[in-house]
C-alpha atoms as a PDB file:
ATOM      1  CA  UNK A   1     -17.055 -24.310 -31.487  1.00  0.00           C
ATOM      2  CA  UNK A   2     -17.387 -27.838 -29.576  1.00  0.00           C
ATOM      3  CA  UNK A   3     -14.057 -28.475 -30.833  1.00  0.00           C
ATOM      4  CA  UNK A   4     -12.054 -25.543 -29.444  1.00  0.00           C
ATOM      5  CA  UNK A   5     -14.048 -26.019 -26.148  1.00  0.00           C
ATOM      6  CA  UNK A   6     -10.814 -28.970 -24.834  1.00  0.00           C
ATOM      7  CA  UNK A   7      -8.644 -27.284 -26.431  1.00  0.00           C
ATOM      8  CA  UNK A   8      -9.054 -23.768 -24.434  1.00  0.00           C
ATOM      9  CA  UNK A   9      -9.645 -25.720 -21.620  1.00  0.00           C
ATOM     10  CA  UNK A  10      -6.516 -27.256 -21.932  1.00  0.00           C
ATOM     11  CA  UNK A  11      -4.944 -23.684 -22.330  1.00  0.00           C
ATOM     12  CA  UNK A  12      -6.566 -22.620 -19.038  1.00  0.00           C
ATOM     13  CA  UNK A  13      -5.116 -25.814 -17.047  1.00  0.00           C
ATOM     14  CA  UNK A  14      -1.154 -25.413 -18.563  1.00  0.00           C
ATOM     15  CA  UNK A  15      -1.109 -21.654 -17.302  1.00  0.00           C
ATOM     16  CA  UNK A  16       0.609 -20.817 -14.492  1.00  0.00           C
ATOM     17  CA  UNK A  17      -1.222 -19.663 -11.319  1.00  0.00           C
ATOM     18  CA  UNK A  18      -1.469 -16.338  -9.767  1.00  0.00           C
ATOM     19  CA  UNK A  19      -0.473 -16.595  -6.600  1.00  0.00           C
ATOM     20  CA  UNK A  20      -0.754 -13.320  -4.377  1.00  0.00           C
ATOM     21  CA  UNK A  21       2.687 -12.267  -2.818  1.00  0.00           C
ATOM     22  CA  UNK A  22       2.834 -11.552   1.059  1.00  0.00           C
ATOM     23  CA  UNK A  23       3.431  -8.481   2.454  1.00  0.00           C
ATOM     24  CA  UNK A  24       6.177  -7.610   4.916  1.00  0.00           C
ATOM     25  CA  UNK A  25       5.599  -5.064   7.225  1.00  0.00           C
ATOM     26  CA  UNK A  26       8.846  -3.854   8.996  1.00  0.00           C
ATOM     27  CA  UNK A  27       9.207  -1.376  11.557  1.00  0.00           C
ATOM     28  CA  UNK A  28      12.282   0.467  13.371  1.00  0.00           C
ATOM     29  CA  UNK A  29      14.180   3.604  13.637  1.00  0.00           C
ATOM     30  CA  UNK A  30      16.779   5.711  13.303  1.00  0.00           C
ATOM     31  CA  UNK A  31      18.736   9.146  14.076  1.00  0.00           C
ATOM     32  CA  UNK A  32      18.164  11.608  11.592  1.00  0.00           C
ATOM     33  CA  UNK A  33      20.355  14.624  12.245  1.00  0.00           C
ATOM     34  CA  UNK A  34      19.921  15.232  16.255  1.00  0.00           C
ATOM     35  CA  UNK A  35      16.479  13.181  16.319  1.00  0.00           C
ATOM     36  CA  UNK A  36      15.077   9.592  16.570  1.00  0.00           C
ATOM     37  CA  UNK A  37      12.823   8.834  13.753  1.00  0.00           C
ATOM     38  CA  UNK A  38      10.095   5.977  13.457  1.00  0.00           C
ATOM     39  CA  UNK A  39       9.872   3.890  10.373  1.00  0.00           C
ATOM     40  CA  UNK A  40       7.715   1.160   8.918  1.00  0.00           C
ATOM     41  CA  UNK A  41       8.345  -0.579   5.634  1.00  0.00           C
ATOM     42  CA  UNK A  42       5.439  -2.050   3.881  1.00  0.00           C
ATOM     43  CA  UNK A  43       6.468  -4.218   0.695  1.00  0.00           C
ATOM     44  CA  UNK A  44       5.938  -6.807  -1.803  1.00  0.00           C
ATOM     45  CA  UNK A  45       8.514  -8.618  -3.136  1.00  0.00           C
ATOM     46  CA  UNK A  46       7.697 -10.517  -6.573  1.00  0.00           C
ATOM     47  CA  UNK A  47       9.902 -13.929  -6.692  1.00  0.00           C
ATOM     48  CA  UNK A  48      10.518 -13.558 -10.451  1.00  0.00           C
ATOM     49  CA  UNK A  49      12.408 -10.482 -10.456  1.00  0.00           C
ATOM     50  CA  UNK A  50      13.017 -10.011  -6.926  1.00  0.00           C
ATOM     51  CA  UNK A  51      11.439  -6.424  -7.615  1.00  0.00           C
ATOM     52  CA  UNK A  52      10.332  -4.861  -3.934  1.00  0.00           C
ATOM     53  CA  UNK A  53       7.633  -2.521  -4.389  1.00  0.00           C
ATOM     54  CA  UNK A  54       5.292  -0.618  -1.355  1.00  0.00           C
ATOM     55  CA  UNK A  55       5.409   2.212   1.022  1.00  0.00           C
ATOM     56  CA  UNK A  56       8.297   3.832   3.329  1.00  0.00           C
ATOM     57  CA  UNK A  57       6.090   5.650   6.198  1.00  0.00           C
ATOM     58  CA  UNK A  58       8.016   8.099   8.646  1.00  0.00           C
ATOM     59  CA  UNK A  59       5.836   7.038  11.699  1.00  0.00           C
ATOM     60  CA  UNK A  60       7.309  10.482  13.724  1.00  0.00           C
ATOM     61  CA  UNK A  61       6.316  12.861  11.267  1.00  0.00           C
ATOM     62  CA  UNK A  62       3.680  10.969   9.505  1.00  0.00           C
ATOM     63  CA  UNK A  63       5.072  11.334   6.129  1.00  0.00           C
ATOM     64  CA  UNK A  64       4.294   8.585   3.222  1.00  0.00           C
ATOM     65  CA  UNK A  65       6.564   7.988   0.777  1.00  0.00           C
ATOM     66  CA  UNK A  66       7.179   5.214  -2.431  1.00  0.00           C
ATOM     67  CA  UNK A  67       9.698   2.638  -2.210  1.00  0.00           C
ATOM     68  CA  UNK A  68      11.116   0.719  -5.385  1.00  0.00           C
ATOM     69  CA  UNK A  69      13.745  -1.537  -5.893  1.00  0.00           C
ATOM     70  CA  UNK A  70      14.920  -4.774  -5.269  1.00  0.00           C
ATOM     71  CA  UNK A  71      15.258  -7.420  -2.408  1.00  0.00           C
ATOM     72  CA  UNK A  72      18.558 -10.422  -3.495  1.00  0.00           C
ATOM     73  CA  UNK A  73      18.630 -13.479  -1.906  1.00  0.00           C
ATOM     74  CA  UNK A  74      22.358 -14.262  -0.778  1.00  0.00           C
ATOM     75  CA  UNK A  75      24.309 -16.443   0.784  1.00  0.00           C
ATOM     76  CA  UNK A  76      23.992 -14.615   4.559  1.00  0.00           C
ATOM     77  CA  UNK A  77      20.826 -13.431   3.850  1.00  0.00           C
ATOM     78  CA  UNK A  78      19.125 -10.830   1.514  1.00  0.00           C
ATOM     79  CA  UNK A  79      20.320  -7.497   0.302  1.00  0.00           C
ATOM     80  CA  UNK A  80      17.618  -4.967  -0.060  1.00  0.00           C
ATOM     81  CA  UNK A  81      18.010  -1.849  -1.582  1.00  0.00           C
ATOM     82  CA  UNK A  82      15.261   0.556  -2.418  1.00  0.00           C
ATOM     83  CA  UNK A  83      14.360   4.392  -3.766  1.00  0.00           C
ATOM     84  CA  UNK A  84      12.144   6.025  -1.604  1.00  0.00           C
ATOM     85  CA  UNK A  85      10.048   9.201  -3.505  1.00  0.00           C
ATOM     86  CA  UNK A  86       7.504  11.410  -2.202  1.00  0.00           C
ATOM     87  CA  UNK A  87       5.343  10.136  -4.797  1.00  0.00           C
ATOM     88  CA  UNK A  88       2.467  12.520  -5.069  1.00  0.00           C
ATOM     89  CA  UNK A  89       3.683  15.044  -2.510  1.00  0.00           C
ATOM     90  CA  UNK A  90       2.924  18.973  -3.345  1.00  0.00           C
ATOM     91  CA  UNK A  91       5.324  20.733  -5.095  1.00  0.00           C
ATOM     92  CA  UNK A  92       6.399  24.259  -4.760  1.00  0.00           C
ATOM     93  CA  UNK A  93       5.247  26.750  -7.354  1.00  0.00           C
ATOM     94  CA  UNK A  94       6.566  30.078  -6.434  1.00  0.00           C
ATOM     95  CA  UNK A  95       7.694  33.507  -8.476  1.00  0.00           C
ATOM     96  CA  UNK A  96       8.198  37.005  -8.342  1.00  0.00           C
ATOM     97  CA  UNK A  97       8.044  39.397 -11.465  1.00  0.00           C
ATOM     98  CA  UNK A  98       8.403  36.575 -14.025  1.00  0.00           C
ATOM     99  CA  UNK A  99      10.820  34.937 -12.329  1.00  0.00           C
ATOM    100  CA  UNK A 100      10.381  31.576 -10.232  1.00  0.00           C
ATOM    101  CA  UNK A 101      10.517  28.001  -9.400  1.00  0.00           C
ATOM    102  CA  UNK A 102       7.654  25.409 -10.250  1.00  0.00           C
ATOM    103  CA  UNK A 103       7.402  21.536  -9.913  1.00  0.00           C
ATOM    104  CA  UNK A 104      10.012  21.447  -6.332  1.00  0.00           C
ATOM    105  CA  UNK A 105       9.106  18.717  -4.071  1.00  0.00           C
ATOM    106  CA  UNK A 106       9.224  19.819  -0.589  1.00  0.00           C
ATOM    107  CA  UNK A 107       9.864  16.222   0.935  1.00  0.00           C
ATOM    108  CA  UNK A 108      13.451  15.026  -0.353  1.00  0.00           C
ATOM    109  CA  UNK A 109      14.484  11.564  -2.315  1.00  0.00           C
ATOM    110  CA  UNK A 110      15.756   9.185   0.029  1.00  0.00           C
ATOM    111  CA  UNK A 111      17.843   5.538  -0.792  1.00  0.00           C
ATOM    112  CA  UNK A 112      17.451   2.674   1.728  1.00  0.00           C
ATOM    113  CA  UNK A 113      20.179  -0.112   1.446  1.00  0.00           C
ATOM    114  CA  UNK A 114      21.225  -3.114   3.828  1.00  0.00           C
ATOM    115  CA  UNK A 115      21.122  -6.701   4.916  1.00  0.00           C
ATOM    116  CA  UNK A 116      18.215  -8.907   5.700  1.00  0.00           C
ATOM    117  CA  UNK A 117      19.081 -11.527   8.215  1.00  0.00           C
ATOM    118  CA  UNK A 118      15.942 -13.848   9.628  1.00  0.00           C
ATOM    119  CA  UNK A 119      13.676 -10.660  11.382  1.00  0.00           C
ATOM    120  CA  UNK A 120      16.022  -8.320  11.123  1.00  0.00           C
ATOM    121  CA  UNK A 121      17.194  -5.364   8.582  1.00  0.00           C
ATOM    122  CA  UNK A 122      20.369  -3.528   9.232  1.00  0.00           C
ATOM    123  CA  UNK A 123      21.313  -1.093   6.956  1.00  0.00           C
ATOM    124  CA  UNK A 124      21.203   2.397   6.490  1.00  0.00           C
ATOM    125  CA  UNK A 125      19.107   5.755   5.312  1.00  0.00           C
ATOM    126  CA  UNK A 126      20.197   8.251   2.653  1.00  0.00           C
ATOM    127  CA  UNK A 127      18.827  11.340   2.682  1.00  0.00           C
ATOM    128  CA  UNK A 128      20.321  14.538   1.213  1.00  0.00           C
ATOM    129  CA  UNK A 129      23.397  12.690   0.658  1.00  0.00           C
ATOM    130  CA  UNK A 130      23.479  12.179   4.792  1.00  0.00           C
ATOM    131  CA  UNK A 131      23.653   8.590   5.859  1.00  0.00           C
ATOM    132  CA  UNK A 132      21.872   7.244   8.971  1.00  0.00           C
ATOM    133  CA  UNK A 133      22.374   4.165  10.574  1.00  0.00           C
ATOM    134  CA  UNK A 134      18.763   2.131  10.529  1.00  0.00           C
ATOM    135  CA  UNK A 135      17.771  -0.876  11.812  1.00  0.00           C
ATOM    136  CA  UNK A 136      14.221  -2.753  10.769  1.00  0.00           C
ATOM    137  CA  UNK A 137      12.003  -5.683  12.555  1.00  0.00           C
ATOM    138  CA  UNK A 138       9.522  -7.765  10.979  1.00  0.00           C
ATOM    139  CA  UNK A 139       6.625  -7.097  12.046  1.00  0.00           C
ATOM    140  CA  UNK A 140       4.582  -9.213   9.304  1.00  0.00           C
END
């Protein structure tokens, strides 16, 4: 037992450290249909596989959603793109003499894709297969 004791030490010292990864908070908007809409983006990015995972929050309507995906360091900055899910949003379970729908989501899949530069996201929203114009600031 005394003899594994360095030896597991050892072990201990050679792995690598957890480090916790920041979170970015970013915050903006854009026109939906005939509406502004308010966004924040709340991620993690982890610098191994660049995976981005955290929350896509429609500040206007107060709607929470999951984002997933990946943020690519690049020569002019970073390219983030990301699929944004209602997660654990109710589903519609509806029928009429046998006949019926279960399992629809009433909030819709979304796909957020652009450019990080410094503070600032420019990219766009996809939603329905419509494509808005969106623009992000780093908040945290």
């Amino acid at each position: 037992m005394k003899r594994l004791l360095p030896i597991a030490l050892l072990l201990v010292a050679c792995a690598p450290a957890v480090r916790p990864q920041p979170v970015q908070v970013w915050e903006g908007s854009a026109r939906v249909l005939l509406s502004v809409q308010q966004y924040r983006l709340t991620f993690t990015v982890s610098p191994v596989s660049h995976a981005l995972s955290g929350t896509f929050v429609n500040l206007s309507s107060e709607d929470r959603f999951e984002a997933t995906g990946t943020l690519l360091p690049g020569v002019d900055g970073a390219e983030l793109s990301a699929q944004v899910t209602p997660g654990s949003a109710p589903r519609l379970n509806a029928g009429i003499l046998g006949f019926g729908i279960s399992g629809v989501s009433l909030k819709a899949d979304a796909f957020l894709s652009g450019q990080v530069r410094g503070d600032l996201f420019t990219g766009s929203l996809r939603v329905s297969g419509l494509r808005s114009p969106l623009t992000l600031r780093r908040v945290q």
